[in-house]
Protein backbone atom coordinates (compact mmCIF):
# COMPACT_ATOMS: atom_id res chain seq x y z
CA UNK A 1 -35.20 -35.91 -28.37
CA UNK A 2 -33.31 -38.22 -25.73
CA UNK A 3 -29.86 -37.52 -27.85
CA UNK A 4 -30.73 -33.56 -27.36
CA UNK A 5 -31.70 -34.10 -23.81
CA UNK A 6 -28.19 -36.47 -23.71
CA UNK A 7 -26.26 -33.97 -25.17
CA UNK A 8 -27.98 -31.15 -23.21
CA UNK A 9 -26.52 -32.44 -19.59
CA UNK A 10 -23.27 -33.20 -21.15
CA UNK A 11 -22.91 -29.91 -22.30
CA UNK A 12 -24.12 -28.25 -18.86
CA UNK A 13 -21.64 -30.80 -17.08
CA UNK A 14 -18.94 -29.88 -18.84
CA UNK A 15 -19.50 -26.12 -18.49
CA UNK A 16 -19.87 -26.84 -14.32
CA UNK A 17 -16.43 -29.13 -14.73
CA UNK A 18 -14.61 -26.10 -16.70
CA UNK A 19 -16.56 -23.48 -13.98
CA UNK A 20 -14.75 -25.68 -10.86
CA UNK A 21 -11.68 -25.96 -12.90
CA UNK A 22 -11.42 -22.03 -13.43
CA UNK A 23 -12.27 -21.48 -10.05
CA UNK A 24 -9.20 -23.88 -8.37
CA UNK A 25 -6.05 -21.50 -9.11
CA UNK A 26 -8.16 -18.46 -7.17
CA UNK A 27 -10.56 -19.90 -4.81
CA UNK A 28 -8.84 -21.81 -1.48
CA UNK A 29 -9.57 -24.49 0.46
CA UNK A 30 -9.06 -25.63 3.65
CA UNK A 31 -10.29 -25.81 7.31
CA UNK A 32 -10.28 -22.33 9.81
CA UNK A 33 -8.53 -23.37 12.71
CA UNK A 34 -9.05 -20.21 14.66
CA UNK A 35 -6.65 -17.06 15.32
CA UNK A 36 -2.76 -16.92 14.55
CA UNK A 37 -0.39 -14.68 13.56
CA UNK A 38 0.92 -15.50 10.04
CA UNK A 39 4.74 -14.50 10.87
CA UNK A 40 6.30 -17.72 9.63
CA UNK A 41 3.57 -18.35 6.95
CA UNK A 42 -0.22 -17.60 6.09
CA UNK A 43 -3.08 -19.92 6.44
CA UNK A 44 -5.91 -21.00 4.04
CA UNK A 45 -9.20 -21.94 4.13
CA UNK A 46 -12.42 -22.10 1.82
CA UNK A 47 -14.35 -18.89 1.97
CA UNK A 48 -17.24 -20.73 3.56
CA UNK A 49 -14.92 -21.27 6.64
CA UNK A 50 -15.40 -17.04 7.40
CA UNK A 51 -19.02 -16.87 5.82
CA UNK A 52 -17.88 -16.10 2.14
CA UNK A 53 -19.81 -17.16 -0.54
CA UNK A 54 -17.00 -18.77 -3.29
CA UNK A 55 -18.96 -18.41 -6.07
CA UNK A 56 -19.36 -14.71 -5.21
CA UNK A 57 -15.85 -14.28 -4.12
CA UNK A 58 -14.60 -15.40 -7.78
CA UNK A 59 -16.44 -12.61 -9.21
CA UNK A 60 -14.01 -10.45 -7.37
CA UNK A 61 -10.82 -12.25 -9.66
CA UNK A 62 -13.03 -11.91 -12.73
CA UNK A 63 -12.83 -7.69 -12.37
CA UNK A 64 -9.43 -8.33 -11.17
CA UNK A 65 -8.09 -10.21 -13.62
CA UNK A 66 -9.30 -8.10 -16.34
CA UNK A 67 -6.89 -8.30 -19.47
CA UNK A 68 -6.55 -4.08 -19.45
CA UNK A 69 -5.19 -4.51 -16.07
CA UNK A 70 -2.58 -7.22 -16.57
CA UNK A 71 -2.57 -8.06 -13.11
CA UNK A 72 0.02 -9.88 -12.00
CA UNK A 73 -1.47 -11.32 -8.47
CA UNK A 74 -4.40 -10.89 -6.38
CA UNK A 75 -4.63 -11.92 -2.61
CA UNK A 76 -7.96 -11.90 -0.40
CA UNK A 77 -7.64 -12.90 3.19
CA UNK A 78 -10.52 -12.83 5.40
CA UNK A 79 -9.90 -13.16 9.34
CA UNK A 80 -6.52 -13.64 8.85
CA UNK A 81 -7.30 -16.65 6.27
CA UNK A 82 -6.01 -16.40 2.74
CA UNK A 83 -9.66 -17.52 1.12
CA UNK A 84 -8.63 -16.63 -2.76
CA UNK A 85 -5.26 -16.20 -4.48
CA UNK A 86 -4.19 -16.11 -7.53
CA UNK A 87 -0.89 -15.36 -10.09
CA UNK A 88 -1.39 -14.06 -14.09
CA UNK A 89 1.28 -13.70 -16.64
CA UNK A 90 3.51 -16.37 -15.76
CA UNK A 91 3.81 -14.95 -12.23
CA UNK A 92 4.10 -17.38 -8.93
CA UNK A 93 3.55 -16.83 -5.11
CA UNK A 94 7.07 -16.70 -4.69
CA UNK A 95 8.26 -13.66 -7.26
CA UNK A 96 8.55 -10.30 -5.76
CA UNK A 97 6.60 -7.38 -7.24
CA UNK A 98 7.88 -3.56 -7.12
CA UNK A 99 6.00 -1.71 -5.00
CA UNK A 100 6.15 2.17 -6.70
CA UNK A 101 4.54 4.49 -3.81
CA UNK A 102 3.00 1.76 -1.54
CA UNK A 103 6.28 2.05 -0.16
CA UNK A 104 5.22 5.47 1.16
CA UNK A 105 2.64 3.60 3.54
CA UNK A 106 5.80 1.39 4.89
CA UNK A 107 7.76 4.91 5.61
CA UNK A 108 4.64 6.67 7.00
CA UNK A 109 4.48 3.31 9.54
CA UNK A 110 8.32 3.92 10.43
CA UNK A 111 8.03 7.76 10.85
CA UNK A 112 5.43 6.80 13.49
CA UNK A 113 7.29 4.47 15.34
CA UNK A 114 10.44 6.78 15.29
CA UNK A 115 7.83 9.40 16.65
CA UNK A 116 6.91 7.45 19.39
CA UNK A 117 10.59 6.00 20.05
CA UNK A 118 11.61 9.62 20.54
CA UNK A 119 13.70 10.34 17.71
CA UNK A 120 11.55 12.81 16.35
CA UNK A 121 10.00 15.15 18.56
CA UNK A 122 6.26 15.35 16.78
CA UNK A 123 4.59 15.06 14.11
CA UNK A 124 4.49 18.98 14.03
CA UNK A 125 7.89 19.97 14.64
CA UNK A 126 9.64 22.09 11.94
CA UNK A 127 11.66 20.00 9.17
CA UNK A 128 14.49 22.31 9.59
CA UNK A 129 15.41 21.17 13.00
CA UNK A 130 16.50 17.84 11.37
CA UNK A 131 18.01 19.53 8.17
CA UNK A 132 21.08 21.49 9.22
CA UNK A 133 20.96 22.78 5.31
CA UNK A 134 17.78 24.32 5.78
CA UNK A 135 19.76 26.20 8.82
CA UNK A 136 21.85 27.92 6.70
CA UNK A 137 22.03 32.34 5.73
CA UNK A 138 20.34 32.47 2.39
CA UNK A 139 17.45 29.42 2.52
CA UNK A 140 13.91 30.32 1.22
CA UNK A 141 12.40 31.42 4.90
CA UNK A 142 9.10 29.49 4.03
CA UNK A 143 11.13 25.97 4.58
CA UNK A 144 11.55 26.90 8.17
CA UNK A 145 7.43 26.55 8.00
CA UNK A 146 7.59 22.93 6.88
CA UNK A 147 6.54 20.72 9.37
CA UNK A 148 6.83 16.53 9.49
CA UNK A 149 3.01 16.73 8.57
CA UNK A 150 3.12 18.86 5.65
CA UNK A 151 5.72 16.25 4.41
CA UNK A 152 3.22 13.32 5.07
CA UNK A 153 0.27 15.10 3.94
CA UNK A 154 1.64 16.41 0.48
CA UNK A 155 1.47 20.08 1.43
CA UNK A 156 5.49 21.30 2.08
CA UNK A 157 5.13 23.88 -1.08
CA UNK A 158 8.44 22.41 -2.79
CA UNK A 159 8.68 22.66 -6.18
CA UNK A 160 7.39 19.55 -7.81
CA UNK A 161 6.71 17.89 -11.39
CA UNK A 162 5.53 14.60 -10.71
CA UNK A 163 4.02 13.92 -14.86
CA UNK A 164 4.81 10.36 -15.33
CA UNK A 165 4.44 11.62 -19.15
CA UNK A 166 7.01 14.46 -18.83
CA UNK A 167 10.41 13.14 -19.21
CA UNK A 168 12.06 15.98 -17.54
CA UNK A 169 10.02 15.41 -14.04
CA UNK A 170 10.94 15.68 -10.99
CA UNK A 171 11.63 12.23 -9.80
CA UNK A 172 13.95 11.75 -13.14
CA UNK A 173 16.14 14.74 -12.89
CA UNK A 174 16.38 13.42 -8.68
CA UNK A 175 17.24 9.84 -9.93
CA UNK A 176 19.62 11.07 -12.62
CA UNK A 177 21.33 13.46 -9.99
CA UNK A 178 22.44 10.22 -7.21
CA UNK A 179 21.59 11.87 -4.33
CA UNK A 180 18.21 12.01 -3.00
CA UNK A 181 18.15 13.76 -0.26
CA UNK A 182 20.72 16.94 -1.66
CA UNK A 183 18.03 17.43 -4.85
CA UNK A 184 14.98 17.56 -2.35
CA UNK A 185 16.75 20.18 -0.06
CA UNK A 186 18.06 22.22 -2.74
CA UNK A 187 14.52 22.17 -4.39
CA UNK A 188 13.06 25.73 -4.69
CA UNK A 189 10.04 26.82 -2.80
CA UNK A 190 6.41 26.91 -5.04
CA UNK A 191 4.14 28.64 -2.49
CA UNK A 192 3.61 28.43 1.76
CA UNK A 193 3.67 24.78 3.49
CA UNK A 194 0.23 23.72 4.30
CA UNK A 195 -1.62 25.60 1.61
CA UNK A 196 -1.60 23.64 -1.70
CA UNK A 197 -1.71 19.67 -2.04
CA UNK A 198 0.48 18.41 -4.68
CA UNK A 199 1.66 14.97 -4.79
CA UNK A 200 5.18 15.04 -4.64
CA UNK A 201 7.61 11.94 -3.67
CA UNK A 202 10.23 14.19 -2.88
CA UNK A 203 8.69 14.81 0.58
CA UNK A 204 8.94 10.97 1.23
CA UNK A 205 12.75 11.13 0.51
CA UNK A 206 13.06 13.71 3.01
CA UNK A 207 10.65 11.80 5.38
CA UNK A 208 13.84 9.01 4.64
CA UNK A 209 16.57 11.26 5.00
CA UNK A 210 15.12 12.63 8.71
CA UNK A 211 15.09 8.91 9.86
CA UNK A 212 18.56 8.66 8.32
CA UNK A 213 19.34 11.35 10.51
CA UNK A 214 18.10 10.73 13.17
CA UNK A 215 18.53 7.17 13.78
CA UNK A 216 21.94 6.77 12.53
CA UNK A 217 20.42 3.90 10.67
CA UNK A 218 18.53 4.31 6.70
CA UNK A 219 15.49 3.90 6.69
CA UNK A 220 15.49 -0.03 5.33
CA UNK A 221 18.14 -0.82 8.38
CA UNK A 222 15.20 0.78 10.91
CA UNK A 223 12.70 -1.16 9.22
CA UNK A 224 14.03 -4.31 9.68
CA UNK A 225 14.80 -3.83 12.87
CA UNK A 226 11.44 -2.04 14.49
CA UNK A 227 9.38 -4.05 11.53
CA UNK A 228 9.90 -6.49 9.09
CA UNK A 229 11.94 -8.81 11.30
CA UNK A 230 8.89 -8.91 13.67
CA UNK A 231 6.23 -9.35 11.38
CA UNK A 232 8.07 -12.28 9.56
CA UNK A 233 9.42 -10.33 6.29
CA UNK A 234 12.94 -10.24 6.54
CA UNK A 235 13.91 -10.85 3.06
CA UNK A 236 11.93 -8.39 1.34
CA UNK A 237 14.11 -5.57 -0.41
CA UNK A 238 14.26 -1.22 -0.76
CA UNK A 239 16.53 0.52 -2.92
CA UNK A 240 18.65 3.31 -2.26
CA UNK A 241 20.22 6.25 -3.84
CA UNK A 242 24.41 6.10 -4.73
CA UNK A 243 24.79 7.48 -0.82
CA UNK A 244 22.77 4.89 0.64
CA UNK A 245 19.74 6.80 1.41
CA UNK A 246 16.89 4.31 1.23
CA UNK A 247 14.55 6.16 -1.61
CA UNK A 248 11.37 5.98 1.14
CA UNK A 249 8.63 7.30 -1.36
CA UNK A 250 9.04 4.35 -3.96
CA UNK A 251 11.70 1.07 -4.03
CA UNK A 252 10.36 -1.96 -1.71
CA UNK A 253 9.93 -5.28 -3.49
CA UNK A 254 8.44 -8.04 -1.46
CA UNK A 255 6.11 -10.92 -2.60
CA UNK A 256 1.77 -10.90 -2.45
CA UNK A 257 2.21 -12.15 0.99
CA UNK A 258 4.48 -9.99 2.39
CA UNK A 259 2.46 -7.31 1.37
CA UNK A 260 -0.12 -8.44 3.13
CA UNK A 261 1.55 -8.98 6.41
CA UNK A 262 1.84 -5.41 6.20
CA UNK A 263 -1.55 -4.55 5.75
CA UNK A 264 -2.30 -7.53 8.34
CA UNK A 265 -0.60 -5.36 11.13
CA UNK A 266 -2.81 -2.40 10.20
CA UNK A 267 -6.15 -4.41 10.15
CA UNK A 268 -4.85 -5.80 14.30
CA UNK A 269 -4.17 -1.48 14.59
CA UNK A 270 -0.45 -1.84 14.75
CA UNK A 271 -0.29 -4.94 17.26
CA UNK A 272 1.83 -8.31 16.01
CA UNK A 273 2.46 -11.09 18.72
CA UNK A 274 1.25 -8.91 21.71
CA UNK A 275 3.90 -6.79 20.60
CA UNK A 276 2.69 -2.84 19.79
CA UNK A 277 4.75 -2.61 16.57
CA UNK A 278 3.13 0.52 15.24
CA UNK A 279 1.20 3.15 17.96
CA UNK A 280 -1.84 2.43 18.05
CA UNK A 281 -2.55 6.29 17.43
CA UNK A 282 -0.40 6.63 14.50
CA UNK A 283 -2.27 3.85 12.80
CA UNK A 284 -5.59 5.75 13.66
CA UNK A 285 -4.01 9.11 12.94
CA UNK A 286 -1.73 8.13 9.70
CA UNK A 287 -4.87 6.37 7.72
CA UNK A 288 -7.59 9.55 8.80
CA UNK A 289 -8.41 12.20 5.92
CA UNK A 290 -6.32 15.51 5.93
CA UNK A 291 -9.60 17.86 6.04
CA UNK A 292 -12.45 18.04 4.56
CA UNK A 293 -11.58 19.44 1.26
CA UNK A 294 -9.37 16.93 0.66
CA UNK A 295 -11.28 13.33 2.14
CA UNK A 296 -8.57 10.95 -0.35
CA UNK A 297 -5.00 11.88 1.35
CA UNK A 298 -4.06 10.57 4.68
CA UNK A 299 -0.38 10.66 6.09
CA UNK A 300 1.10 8.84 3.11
CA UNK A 301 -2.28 6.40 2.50
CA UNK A 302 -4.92 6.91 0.90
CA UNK A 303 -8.67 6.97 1.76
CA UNK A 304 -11.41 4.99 -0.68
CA UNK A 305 -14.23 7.76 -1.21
CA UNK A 306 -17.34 7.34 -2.71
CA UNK A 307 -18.37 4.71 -1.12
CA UNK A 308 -21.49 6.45 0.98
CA UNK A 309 -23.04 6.14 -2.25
CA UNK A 310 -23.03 2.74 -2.65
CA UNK A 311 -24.05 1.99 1.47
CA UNK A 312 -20.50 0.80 1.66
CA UNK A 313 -18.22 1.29 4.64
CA UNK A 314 -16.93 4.65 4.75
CA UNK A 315 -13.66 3.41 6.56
CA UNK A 316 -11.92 1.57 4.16
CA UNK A 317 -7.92 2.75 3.33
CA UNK A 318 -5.23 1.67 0.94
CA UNK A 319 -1.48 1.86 0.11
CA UNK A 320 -1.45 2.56 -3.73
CA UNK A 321 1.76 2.29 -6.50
CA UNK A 322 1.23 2.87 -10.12
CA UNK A 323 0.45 0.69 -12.57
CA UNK A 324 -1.99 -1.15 -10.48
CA UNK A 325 0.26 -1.44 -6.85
CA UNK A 326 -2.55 -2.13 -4.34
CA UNK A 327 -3.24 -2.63 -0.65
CA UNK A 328 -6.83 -2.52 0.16
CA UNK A 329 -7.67 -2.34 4.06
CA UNK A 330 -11.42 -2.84 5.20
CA UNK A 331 -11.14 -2.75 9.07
CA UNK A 332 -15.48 -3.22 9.31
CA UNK A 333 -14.92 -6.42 7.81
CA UNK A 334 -11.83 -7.80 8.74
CA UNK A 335 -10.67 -8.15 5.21
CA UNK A 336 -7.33 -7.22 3.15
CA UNK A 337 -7.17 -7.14 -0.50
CA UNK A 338 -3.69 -7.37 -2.24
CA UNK A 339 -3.21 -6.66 -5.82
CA UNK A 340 -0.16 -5.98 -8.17
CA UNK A 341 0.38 -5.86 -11.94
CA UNK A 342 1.25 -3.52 -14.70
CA UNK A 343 -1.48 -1.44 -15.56
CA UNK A 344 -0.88 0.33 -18.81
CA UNK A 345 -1.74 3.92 -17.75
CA UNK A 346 0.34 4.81 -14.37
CA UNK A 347 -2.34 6.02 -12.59
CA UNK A 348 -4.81 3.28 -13.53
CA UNK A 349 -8.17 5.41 -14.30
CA UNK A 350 -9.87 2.42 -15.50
CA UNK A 351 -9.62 0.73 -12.54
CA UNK A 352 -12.49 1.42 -10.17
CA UNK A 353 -12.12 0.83 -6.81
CA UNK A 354 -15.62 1.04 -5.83
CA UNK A 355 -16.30 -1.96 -8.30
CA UNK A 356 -13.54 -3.70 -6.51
CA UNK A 357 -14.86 -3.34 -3.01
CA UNK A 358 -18.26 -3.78 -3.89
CA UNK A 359 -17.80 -7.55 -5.01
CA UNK A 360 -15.71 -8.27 -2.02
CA UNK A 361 -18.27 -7.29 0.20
CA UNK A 362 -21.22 -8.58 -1.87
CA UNK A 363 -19.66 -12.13 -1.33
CA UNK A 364 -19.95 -11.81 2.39
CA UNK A 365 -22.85 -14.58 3.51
């Protein structure tokens, strides 16, 4: 009996050694030292530190790191506090991820600014003011309706097949043509601006092309300078087409943490350093449902429904890529959520997001 009792707490030590030992690569450690801004480098400390229950937290990695997934990294950071972290498949802190459409969240950010620096009028001017092509005897009258909005919101009526399974889509026959921003204004018309959603990353490359425009700078140039110099990610990187437009709708590649820095100036409403980075409005206005009818688009973000439901906070936003690109925003809470990986299906339907969230906020103490 006292060599089954002996073997008994062995076994139940080992399984607590092996628990702590699974937990160290995800769970941090680590002191909170009170408020800073993480320009020249983020800050760590155990999850007790913010009134986060470790054990709790890990469950969150567990869903995450679910082999269907095949995440690549997960970041949580509570009050500015990186309090678990983690890399899969080989992947470290310091390799940069693609980004897909979470980019569009970066150029919705640096439409506002250019808004508010006066290089575009408003948010509801007509497109065509920007687009001497659209000015021209012969254009489809209806793309003197599009406005700046209908481009954020997904509603300019342009002709659009965005099936990742369809190799003649849209974005393919843009990519294979070189120039971005030609394709999207010679795109046909499909029906009136403002009257049908359809997703369509064209409307981000012209989004590009008017701050190419108007700036005299692309859009990665304008960045850096109104943006990622100031918020301490200067080396991350965006693509462009063969003229140099930076492709806006899809293209940035930056590491977990620079990711987060963005979503970090969101969570302070736009404000880095005492400086007002974004408007304060825009980052109200650019992360607030369309209408009604359709509560999960925002101005190039996305909004988390569902969550009523589960007596979860209603305000909670997110940049999204696909295959699993993720920036999770929960403003109640002071938390930001990071993942990226290589889900198998683009538009990863397995993954649920209410799952996600609701094991975030269930570790909270």
């Amino acid at each position: 009996m006292k060599q089954v009792i002996k073997f008994i707490i062995i076994g139940t030590l080992l399984i607590l050694a092996l628990s702590c030992e699974e937990q160290e690569p995800f769970i941090s450690s680590g002191q909170y030292n009170g408020t800073y801004w993480p320009t020249n480098a983020w800050l760590s400390c155990s999850p007790e530190e913010v009134q986060v229950d470790s054990d709790a937290l890990y469950r969150v990695y567990e869903y995450a790191s679910t082999a269907s997934f095949n995440t690549y990294g997960l970041i949580i950071i509570k009050d500015g506090y990186i309090i678990g972290e983690a890399y899969l498949n080989g992947y470290t802190e310091n390799d940069r991820f693609t980004s897909y459409s979470v980019s569009k969240s970066f150029l919705s950010a640096l439409i506002g600014i250019a808004i508010d620096e006066g290089y575009i009028d408003d948010i509801d001017d007509f497109a065509y003011k920007y687009f001497t092509e659209w000015q021209a005897e012969g254009i489809d009258p209806r793309k003197k309706f599009i406005t700046i909005r209908h481009l954020l919101q997904m509603s300019s009526g342009i002709l659009w097949n965005e099936d990742y399974n369809d190799e003649a889509n849209s974005i393919m026959q843009m990519a294979e043509s070189g120039d971005y921003l030609t394709f999207m204004l010679n795109q046909p018309m499909e029906s009136n601006p403002g009257t049908i959603w359809e997703y369509n990353t064209g409307n981000s490359v012209l989004l590009s092309g008017l701050i190419q425009r108007t700036t005299g700078m692309n859009t990665f140039q304008y960045g850096m300078m109104k943006m990622f110099q100031t918020i301490g990610i200067p080396g991350i990187e965006w693509s462009e087409d063969e003229t140099g437009l930076t492709t806006g709708g899809w293209g940035i590649h930056a590491t977990l943490r620079e990711y987060a820095k963005f979503g970090y100036l969101f969570i302070n409403n736009g404000l880095w350093e005492n400086e007002q980075v974004v408007p304060e409005n825009w980052v109200r206005t650019s992360t607030t449902s369309i209408s009604p009818n359709i509560p999960y688009y925002c101005l190039h973000w996305w909004r988390i429904t569902g969550l009523d439901a589960y007596n979860l906070p209603s305000g909670v936003y997110a940049a999204k890529g696909i295959h699993g690109q993720l920036i999770y925003v929960i403003p109640d809470h002071n938390i930001l959520a990071v993942k990226t990986g290589n889900d198998p299906d683009p538009i990863f339907q397995g993954w649920n997001e209410v799952e996600f969230i609701s094991r975030i906020l269930d570790s909270l103490q």
